[in-house]
C-alpha atoms as a PDB file:
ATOM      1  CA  UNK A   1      41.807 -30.646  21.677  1.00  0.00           C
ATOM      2  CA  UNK A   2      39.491 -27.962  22.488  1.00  0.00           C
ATOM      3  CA  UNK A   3      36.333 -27.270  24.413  1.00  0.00           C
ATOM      4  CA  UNK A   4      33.015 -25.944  23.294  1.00  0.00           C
ATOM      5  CA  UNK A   5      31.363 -24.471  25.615  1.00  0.00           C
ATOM      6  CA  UNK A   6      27.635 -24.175  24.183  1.00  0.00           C
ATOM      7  CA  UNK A   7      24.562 -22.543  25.002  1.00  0.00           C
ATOM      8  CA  UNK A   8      20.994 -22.702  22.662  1.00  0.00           C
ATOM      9  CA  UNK A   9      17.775 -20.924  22.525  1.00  0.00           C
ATOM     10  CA  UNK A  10      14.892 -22.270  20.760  1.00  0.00           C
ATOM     11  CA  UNK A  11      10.956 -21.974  19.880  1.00  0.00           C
ATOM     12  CA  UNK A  12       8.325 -24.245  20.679  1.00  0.00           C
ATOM     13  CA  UNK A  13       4.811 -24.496  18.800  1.00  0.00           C
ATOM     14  CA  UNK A  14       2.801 -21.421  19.463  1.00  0.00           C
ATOM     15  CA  UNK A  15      -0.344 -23.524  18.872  1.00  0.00           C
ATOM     16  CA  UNK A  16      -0.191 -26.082  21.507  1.00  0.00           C
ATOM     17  CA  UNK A  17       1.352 -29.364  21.938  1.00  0.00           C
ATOM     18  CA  UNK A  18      -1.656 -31.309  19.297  1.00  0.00           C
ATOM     19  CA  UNK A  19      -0.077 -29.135  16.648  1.00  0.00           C
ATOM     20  CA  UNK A  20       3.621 -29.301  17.268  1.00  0.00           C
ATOM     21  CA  UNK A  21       5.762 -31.912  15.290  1.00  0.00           C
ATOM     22  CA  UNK A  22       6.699 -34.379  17.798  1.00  0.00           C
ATOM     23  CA  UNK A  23       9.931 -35.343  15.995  1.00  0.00           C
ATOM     24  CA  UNK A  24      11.006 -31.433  16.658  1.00  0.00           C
ATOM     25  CA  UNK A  25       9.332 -30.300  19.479  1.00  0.00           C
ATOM     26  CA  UNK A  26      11.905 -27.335  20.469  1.00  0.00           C
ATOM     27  CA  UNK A  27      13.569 -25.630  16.862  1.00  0.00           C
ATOM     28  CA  UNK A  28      17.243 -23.883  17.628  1.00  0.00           C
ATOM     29  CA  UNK A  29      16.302 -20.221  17.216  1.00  0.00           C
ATOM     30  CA  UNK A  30      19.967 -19.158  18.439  1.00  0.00           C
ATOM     31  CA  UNK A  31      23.287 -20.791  18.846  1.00  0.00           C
ATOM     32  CA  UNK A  32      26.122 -19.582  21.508  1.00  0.00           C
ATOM     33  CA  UNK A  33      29.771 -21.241  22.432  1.00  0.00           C
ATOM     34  CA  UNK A  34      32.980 -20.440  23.333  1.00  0.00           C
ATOM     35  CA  UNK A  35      36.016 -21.967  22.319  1.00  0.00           C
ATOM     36  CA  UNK A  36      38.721 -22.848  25.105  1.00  0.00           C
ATOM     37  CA  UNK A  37      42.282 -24.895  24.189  1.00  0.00           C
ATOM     38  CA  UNK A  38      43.472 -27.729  26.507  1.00  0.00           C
ATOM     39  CA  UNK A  39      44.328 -25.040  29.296  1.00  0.00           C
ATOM     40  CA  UNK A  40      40.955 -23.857  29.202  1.00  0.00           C
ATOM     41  CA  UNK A  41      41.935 -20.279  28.227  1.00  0.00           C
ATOM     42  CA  UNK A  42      39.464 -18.871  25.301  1.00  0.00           C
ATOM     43  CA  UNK A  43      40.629 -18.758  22.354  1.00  0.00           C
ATOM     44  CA  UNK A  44      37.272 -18.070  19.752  1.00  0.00           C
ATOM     45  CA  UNK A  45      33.517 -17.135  19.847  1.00  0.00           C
ATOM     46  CA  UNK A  46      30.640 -18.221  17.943  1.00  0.00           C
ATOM     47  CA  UNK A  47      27.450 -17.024  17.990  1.00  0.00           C
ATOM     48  CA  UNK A  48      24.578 -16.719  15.573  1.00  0.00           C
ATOM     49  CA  UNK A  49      20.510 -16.021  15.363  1.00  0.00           C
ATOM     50  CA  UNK A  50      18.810 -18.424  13.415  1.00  0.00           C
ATOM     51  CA  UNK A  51      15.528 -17.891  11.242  1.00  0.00           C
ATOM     52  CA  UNK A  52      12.969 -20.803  12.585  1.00  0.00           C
ATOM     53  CA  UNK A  53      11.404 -22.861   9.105  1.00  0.00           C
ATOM     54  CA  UNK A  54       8.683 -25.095  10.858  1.00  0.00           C
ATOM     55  CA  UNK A  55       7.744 -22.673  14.206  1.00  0.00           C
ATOM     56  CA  UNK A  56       8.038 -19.327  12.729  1.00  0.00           C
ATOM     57  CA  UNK A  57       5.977 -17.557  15.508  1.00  0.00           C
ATOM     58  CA  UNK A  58       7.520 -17.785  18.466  1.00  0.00           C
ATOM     59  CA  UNK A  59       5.623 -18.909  21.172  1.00  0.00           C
ATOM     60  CA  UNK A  60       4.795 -16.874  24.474  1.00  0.00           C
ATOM     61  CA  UNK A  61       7.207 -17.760  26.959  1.00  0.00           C
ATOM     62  CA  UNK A  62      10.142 -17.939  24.571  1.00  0.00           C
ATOM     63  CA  UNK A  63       9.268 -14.302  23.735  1.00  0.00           C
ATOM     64  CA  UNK A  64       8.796 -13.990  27.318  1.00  0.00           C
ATOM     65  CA  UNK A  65      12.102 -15.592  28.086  1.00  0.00           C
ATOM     66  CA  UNK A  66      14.614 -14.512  25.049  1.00  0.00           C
ATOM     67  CA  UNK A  67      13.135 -10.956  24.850  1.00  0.00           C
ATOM     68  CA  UNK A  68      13.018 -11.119  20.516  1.00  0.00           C
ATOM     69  CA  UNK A  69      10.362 -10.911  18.184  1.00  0.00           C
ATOM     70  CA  UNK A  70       9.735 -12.065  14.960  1.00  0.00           C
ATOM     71  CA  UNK A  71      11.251  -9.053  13.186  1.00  0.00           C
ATOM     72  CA  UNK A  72      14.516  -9.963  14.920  1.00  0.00           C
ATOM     73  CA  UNK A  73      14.446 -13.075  12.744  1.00  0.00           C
ATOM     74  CA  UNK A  74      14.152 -11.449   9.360  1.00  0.00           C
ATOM     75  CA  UNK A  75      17.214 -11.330   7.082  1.00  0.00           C
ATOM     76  CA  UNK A  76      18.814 -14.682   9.384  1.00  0.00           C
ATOM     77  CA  UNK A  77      20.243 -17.909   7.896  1.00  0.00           C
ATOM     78  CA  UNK A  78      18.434 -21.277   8.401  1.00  0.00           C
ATOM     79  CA  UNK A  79      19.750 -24.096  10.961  1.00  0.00           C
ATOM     80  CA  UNK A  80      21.581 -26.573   7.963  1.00  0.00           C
ATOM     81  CA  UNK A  81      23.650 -23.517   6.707  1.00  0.00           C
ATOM     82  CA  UNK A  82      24.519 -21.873   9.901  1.00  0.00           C
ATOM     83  CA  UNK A  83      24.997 -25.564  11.864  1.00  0.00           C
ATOM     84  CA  UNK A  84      27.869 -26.054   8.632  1.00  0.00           C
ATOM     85  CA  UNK A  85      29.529 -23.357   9.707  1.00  0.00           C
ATOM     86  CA  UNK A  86      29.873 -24.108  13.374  1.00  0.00           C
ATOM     87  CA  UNK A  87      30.733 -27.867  12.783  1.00  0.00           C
ATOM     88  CA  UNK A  88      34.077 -26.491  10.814  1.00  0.00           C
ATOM     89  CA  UNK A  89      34.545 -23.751  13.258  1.00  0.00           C
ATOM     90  CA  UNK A  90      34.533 -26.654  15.983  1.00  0.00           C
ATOM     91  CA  UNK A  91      37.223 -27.990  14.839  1.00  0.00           C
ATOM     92  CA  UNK A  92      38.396 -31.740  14.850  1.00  0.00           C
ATOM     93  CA  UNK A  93      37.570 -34.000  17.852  1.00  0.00           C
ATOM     94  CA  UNK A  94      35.838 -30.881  19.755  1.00  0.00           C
ATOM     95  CA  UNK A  95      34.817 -32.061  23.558  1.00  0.00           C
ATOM     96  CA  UNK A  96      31.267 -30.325  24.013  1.00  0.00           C
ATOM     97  CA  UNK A  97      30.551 -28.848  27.406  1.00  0.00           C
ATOM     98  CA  UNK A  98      26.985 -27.414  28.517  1.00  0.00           C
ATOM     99  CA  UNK A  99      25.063 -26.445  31.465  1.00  0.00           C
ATOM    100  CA  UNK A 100      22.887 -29.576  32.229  1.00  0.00           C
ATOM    101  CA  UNK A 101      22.194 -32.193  29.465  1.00  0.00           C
ATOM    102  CA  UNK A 102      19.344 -30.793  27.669  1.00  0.00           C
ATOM    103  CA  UNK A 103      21.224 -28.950  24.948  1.00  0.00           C
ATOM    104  CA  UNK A 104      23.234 -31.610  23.299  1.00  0.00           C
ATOM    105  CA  UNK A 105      19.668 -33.453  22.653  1.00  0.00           C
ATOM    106  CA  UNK A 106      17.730 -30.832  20.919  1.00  0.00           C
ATOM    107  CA  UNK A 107      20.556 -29.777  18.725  1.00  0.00           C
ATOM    108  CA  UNK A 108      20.797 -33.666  17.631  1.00  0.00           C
ATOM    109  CA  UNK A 109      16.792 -33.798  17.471  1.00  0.00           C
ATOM    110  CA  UNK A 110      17.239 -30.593  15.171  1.00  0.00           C
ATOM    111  CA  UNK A 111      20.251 -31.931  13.383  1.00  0.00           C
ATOM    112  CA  UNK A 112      18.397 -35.425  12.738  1.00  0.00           C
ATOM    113  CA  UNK A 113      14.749 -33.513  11.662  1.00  0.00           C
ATOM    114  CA  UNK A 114      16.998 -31.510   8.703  1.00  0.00           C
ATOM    115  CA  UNK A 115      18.736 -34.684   7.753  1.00  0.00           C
ATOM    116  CA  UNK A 116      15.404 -36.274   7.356  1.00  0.00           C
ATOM    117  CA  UNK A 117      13.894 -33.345   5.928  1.00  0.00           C
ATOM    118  CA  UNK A 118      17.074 -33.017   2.952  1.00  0.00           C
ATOM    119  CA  UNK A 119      18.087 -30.423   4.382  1.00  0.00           C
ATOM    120  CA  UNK A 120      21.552 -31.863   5.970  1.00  0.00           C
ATOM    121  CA  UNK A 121      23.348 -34.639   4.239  1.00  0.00           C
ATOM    122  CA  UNK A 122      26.776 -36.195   5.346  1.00  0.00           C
ATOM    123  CA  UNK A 123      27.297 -38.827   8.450  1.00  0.00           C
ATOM    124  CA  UNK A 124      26.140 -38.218  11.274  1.00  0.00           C
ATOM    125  CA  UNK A 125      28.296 -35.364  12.690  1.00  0.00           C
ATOM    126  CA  UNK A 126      28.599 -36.614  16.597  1.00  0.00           C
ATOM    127  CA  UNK A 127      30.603 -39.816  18.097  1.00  0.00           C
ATOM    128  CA  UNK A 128      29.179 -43.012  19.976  1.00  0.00           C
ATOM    129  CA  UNK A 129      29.283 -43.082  22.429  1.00  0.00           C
ATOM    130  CA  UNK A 130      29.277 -39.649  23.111  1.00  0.00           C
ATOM    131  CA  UNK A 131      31.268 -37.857  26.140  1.00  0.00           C
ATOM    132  CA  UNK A 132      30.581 -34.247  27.171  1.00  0.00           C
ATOM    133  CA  UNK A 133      31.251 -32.313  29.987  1.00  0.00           C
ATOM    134  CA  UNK A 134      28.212 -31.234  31.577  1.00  0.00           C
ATOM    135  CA  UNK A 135      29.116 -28.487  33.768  1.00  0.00           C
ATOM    136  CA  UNK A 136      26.543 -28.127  35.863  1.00  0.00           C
ATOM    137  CA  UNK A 137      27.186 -31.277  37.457  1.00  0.00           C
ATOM    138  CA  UNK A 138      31.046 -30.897  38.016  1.00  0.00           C
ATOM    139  CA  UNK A 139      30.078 -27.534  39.808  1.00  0.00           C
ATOM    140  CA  UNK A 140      28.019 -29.712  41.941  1.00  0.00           C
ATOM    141  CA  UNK A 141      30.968 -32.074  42.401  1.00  0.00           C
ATOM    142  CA  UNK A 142      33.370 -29.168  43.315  1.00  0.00           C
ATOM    143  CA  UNK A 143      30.864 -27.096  45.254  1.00  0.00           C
ATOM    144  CA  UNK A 144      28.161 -29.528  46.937  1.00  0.00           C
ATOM    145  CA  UNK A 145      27.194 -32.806  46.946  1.00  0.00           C
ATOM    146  CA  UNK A 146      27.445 -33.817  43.233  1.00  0.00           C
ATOM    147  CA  UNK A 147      23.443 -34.120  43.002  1.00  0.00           C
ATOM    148  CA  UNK A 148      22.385 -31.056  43.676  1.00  0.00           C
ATOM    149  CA  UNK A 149      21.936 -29.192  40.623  1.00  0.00           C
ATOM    150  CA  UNK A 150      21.747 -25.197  40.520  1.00  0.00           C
ATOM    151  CA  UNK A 151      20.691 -22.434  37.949  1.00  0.00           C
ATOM    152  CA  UNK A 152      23.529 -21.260  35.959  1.00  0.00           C
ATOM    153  CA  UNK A 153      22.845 -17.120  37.538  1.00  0.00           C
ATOM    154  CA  UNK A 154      22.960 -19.279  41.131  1.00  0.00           C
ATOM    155  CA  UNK A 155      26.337 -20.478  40.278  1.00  0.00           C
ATOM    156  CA  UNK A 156      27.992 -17.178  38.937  1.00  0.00           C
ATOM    157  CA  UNK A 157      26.644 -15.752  41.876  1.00  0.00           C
ATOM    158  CA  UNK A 158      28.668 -18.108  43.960  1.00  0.00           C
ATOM    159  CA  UNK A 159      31.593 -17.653  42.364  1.00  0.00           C
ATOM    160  CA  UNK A 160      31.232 -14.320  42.609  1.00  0.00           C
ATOM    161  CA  UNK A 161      31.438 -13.714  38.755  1.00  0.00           C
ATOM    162  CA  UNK A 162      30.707 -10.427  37.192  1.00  0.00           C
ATOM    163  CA  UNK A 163      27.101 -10.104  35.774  1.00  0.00           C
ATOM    164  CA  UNK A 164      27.464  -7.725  32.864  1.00  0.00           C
ATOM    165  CA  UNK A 165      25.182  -9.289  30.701  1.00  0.00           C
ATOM    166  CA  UNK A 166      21.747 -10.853  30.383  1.00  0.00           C
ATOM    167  CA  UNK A 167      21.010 -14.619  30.995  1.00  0.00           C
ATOM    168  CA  UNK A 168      19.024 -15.967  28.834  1.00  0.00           C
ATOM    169  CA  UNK A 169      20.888 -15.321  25.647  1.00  0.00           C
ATOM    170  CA  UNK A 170      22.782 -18.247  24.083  1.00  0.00           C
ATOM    171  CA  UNK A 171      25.993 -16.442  23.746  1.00  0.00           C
ATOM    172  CA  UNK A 172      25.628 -14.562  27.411  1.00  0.00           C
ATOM    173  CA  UNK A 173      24.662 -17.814  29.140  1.00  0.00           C
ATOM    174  CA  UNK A 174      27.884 -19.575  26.969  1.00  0.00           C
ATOM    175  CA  UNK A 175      30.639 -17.127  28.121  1.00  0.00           C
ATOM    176  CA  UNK A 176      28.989 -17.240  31.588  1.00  0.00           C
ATOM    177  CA  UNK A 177      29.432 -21.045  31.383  1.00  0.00           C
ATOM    178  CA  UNK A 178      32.924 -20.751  30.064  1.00  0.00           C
ATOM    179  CA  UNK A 179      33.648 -18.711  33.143  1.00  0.00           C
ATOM    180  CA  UNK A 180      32.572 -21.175  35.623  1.00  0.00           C
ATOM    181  CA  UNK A 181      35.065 -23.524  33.808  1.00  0.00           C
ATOM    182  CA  UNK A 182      37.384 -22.120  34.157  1.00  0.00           C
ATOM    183  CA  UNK A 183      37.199 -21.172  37.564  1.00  0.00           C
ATOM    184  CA  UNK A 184      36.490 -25.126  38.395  1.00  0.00           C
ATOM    185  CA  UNK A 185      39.576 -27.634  39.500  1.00  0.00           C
ATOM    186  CA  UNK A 186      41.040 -28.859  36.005  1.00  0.00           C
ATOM    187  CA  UNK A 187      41.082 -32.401  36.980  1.00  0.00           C
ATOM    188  CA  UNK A 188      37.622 -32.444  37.938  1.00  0.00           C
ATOM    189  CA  UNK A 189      36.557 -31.291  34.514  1.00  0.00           C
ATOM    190  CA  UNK A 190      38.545 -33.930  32.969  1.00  0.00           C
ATOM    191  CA  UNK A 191      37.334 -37.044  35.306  1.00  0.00           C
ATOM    192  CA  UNK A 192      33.987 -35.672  35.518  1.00  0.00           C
ATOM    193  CA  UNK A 193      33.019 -36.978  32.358  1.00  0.00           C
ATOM    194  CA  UNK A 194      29.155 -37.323  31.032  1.00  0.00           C
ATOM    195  CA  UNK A 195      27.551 -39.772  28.496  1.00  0.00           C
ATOM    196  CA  UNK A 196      24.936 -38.450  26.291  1.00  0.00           C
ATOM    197  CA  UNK A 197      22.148 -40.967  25.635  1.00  0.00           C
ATOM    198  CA  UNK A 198      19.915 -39.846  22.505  1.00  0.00           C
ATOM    199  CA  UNK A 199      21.276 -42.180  20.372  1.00  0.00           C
ATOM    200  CA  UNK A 200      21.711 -45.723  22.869  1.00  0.00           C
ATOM    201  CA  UNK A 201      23.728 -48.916  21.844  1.00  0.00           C
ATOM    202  CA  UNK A 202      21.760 -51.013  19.588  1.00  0.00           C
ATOM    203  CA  UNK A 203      23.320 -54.309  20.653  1.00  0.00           C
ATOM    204  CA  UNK A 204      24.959 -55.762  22.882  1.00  0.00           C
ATOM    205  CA  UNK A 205      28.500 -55.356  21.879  1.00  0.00           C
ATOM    206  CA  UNK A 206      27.997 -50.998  21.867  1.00  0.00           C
ATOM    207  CA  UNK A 207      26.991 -51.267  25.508  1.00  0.00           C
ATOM    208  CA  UNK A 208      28.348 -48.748  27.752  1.00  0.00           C
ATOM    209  CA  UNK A 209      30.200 -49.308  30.876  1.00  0.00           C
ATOM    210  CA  UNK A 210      32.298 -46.689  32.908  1.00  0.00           C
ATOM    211  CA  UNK A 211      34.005 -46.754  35.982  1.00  0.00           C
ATOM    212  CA  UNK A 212      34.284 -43.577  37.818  1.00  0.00           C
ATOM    213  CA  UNK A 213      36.235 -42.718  41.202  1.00  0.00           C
ATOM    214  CA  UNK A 214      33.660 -43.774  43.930  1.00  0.00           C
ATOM    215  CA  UNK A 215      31.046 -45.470  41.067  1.00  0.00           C
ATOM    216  CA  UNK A 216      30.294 -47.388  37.589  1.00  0.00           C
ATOM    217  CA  UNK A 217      27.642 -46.518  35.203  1.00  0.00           C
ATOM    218  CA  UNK A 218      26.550 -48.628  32.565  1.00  0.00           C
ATOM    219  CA  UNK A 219      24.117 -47.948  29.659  1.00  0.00           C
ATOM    220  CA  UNK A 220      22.061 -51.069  28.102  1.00  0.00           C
ATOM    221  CA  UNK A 221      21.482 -51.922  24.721  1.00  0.00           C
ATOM    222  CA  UNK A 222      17.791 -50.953  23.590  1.00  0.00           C
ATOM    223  CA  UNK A 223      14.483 -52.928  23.816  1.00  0.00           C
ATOM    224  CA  UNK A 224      11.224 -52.406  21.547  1.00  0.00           C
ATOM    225  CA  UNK A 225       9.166 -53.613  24.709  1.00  0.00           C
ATOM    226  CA  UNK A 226       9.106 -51.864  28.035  1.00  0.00           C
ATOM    227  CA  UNK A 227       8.148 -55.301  29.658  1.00  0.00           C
ATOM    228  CA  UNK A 228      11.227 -57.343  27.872  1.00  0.00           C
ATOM    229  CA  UNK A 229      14.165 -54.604  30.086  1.00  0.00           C
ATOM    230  CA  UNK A 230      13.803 -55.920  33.562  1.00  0.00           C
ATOM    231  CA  UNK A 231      13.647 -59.936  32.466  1.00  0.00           C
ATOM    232  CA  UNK A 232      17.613 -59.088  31.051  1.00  0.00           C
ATOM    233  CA  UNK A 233      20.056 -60.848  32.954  1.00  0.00           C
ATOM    234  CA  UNK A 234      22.584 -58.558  32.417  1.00  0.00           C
ATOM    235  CA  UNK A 235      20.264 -55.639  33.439  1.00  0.00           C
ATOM    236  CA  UNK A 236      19.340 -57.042  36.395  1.00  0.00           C
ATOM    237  CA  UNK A 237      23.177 -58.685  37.583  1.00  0.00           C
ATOM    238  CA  UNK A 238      24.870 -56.866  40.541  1.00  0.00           C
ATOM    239  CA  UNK A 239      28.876 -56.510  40.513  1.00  0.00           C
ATOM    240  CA  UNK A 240      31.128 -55.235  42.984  1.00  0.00           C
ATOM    241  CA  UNK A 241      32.160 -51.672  42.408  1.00  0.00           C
ATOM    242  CA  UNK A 242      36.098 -52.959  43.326  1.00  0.00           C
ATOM    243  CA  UNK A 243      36.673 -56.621  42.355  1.00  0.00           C
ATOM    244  CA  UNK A 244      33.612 -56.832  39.654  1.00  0.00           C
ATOM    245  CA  UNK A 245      32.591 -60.033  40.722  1.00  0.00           C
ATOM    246  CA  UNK A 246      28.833 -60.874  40.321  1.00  0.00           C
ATOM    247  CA  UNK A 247      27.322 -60.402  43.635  1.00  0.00           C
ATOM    248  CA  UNK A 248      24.471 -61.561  45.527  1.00  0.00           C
ATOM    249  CA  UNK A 249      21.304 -59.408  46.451  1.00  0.00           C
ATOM    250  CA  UNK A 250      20.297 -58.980  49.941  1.00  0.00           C
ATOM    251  CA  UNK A 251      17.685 -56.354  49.177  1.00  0.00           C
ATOM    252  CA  UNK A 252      16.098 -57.011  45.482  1.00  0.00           C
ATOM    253  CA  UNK A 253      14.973 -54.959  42.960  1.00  0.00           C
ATOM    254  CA  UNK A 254      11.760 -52.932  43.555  1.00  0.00           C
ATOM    255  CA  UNK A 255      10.544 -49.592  42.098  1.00  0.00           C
ATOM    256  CA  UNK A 256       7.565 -47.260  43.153  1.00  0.00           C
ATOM    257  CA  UNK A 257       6.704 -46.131  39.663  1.00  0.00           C
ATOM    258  CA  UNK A 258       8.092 -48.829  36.966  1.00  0.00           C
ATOM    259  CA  UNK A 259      10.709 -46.414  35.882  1.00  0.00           C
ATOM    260  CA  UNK A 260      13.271 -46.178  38.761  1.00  0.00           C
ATOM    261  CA  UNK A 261      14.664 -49.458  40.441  1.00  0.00           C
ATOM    262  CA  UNK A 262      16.863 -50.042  43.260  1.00  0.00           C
ATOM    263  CA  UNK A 263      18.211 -53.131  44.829  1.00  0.00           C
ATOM    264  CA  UNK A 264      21.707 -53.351  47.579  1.00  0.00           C
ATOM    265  CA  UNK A 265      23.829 -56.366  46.730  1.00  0.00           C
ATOM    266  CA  UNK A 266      26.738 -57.917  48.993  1.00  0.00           C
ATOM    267  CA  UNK A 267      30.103 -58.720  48.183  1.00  0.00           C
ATOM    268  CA  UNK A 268      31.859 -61.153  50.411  1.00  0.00           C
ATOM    269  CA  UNK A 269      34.756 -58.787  50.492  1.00  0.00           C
ATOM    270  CA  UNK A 270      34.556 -55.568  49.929  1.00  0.00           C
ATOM    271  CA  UNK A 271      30.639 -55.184  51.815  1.00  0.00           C
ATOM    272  CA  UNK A 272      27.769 -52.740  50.141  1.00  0.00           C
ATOM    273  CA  UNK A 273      26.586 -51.548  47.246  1.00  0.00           C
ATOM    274  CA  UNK A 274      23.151 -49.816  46.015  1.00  0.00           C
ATOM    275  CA  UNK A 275      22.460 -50.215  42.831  1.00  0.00           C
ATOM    276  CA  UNK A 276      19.367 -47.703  40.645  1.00  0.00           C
ATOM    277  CA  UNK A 277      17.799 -48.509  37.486  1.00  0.00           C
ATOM    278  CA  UNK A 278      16.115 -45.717  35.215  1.00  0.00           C
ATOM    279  CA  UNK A 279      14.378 -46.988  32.567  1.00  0.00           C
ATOM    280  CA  UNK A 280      13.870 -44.203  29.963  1.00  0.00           C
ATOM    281  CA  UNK A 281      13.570 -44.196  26.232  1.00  0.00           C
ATOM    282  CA  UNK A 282      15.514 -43.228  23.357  1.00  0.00           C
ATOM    283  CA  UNK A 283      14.637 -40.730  20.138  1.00  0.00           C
ATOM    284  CA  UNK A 284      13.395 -43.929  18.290  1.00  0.00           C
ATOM    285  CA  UNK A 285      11.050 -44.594  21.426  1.00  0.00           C
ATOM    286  CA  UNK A 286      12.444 -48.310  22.388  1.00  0.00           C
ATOM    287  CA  UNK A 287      13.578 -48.099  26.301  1.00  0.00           C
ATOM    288  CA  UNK A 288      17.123 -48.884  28.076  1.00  0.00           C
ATOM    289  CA  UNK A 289      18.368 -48.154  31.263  1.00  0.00           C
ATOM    290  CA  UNK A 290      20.929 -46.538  32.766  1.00  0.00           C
ATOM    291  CA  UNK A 291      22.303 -47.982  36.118  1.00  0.00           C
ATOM    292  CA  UNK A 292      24.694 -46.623  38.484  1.00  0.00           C
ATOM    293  CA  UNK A 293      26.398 -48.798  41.371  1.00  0.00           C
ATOM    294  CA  UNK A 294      28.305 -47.269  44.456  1.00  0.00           C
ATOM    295  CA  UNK A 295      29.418 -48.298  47.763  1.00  0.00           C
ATOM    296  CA  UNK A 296      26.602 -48.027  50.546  1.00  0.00           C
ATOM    297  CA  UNK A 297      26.761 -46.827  53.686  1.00  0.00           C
ATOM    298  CA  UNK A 298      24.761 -47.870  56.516  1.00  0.00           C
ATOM    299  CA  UNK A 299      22.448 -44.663  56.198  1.00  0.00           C
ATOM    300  CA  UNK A 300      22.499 -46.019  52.251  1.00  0.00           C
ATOM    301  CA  UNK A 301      20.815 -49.177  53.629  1.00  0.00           C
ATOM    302  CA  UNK A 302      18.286 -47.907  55.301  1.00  0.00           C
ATOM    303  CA  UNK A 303      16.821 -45.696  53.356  1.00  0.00           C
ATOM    304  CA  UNK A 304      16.297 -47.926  50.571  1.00  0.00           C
ATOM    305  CA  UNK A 305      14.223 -50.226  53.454  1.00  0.00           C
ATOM    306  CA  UNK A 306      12.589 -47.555  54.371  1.00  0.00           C
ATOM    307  CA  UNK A 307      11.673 -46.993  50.672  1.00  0.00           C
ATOM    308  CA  UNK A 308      10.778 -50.494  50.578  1.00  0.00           C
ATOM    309  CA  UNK A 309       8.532 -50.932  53.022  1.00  0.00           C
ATOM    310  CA  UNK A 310       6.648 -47.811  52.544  1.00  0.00           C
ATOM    311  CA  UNK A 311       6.173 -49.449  48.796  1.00  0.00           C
ATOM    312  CA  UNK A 312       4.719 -52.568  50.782  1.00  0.00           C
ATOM    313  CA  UNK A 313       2.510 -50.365  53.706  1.00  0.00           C
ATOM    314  CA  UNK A 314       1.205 -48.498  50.318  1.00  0.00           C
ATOM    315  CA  UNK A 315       0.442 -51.774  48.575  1.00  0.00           C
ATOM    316  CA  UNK A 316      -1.347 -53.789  51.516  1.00  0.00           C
ATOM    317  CA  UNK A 317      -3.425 -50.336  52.028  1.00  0.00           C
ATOM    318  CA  UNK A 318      -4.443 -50.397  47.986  1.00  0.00           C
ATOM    319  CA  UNK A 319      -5.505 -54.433  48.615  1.00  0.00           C
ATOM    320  CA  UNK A 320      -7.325 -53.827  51.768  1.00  0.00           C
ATOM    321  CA  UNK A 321      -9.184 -51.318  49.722  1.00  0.00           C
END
C-alpha cells in the first residue's frame, strides 16, 4: 500500500462564468504528488505541467496565483496522456491523500469530461466508495478541534517546517503536504478516514454508513427531486451512536436555509445525540445528504434551541410583516 499525496493547479474560463463549460469548470493545468510506503517515508515524485485544450488562456487570478504564462504551456502533454502515466506510476490500490477535499473532485470532473470527450477510455479509474485521507482535517484532529480548518502555509508554519519553496505550485504544495504527514500521529492518519462524494450511491443497497470513534456518518442514495430527500424514512430515522437502536426525537428536524438540518434524538440508555443533515448534490445534479450523528452535550442542546427558536422569532417577525 502506498500513499499519494497530491496537489493540482488548474485554469478557469478567462471569459466569465456564461462562457465556461459547466461540465469542466476548473481544467488541471499542473499535477503534483508524492509517493510514501506504509511507514509514510517517501519513496517517489511525480510532477508534471499540463497544456490546457478547452481554457487555453489562463485566466487572471490563476496567472495571478500560479505565476505562469501561456508560453510556459507550449511544448506540454495533454491531461489523457499525462493522467496515463500517473495512474501506472500510482501503483495498485494507491490511498489518495490531499489538503481539503476539493482536489479529488476536479481531477474526476476532468477525468469524466475526457472520457466523454474520447479522449480517455477504460473503467472508471477510482473505487466506490471512495476513501482518502484528507489531511487537512486530521491536522485539525491532532492540532485543534477537528473543525477548524487552516491554510496549508498556516500549518507548516505550526509545525515549524522549513519553507524553501513557493506555495502555490502543485508539486511545492504536495511535498509540503507530505511533510505534515508525516509529522502527524500514524494512527490518526489511518482512523481519520474521508469519503469522497462526486460519484453518490445510486440505490439503496451502495449506501454509505461509517462508524467513527466518537461519531457515524452515513451517505444516502440519490434523489432526482430536492423535495422527495427529507420525506425518506431512512433519511430522516435517528439511531443511537452506541447500541444503534432507532431512537426517538425530542427536538425535530428544522433547517434555516433548506440545505442544513438538525434534530437531537434520545436514547433510553445511553442519553444524547445531535444529528445534521446537508443536502447537497452530486456531478449528475440529483441531491443526497450526508448526515453525521454524535453524542451531545448539554452545551450541544442548547445551542441547537437556541438555533431553533431564533428560526421561529425570525419566522413570526416575517408573518407579522
Amino acid at each position: 500500500m502506498n500513499y499519494i499525496v497530491l496537489d493540482l493547479e488548474w485554469n478557469q474560463c478567462p471569459y466569465g462564468k456564461k462562457k465556461e463549460d459547466p461540465r469542466l469548470p476548473f481544467e488541471i493545468i499542473e499535477i503534483g504528488a508524492v509517493k510514501l510506503d506504509a511507514s509514510f517515508q517517501e519513496v517517489g515524485t511525480f510532477h508534471e505541467t499540463i497544456r490546457p485544450v478547452l481554457y487555453r488562456r489562463l485566466h487572471y487570478m490563476t496567472r495571478s496565483v500560479i505565476h505562469m504564462t501561456e508560453e510556459d504551456f507550449q511544448g506540454k502533454r495533454t491531461f489523457p496522456h499525462v493522467f496515463a502515466d500517473f495512474l501506472v506510476w500510482c501503483g495498485d490500490a494507491p490511498v489518495f491523500c490531499t489538503w481539503g477535499p476539493g482536489d479529488l473532485t476536479e481531477l474526476q470532473r476532468n477525468v469524466r469530461w475526457h472520457i466523454e470527450h474520447g479522449n480517455l477510455t477504460g473503467r472508471w479509474p477510482f473505487p466506490f466508495p471512495f476513501f482518502y485521507r484528507d489531511v487537512q482535517k486530521i491536522f485539525s484532529y491532532s492540532h485543534e478541534d477537528g473543525k477548524m480548518r487552516r491554510s496549508l502555509e498556516w500549518a507548516v508554519e505550526y509545525l515549524q517546517i522549513e519553507k524553501t519553496e513557493e506555495f502555490h505550485d502543485a508539486f511545492s504544495d504536495a511535498r509540503y503536504t507530505a511533510r505534515i504527514l508525516q509529522l502527524l500521529n500514524p494512527e490518526d492518519v489511518r482512523k481519520y478516514t474521508s469519503i469522497d462524494t462526486y460519484h453518490t450511491p445510486s440505490k439503496r443497497s451502495e449506501e454509505i454508513l461509517v462508524r467513527y470513534d466518537n461519531y457515524t456518518k452515513y451517505i444516502s442514495k440519490s434523489f432526482p427531486k430536492r423535495e422527495s430527500v427529507m420525506k425518506d424514512r431512512v433519511i430522516i430515522s435517528t439511531r443511537c451512536l452506541i447500541c444503534d437502536q432507532k431512537i426517538r426525537r425530542t427536538i425535530r428536524w428544522f433547517s434555516d436555509n433548506g440545505r442544513n438540518y438538525l434534530c437531537i434524538a434520545q436514547c433510553p440508555e445511553h442519553g444524547l445525540f445531535r444529528s445534521k443533515i446537508r443536502m447537497r448534490q452530486n456531478a449528475d445534479n440529483e441531491w443526497y445528504v450526508v448526515k453525521t450523528t454524535r453524542a451531545a452535550s448539554p452545551s450541544d442542546v442548547d445551542a441547537v434551541k437556541n438555533k431553533l427558536e431564533t428560526l421561529r422569532q425570525r419566522r413570526r417577525m416575517h408573518r407579522m410583516n
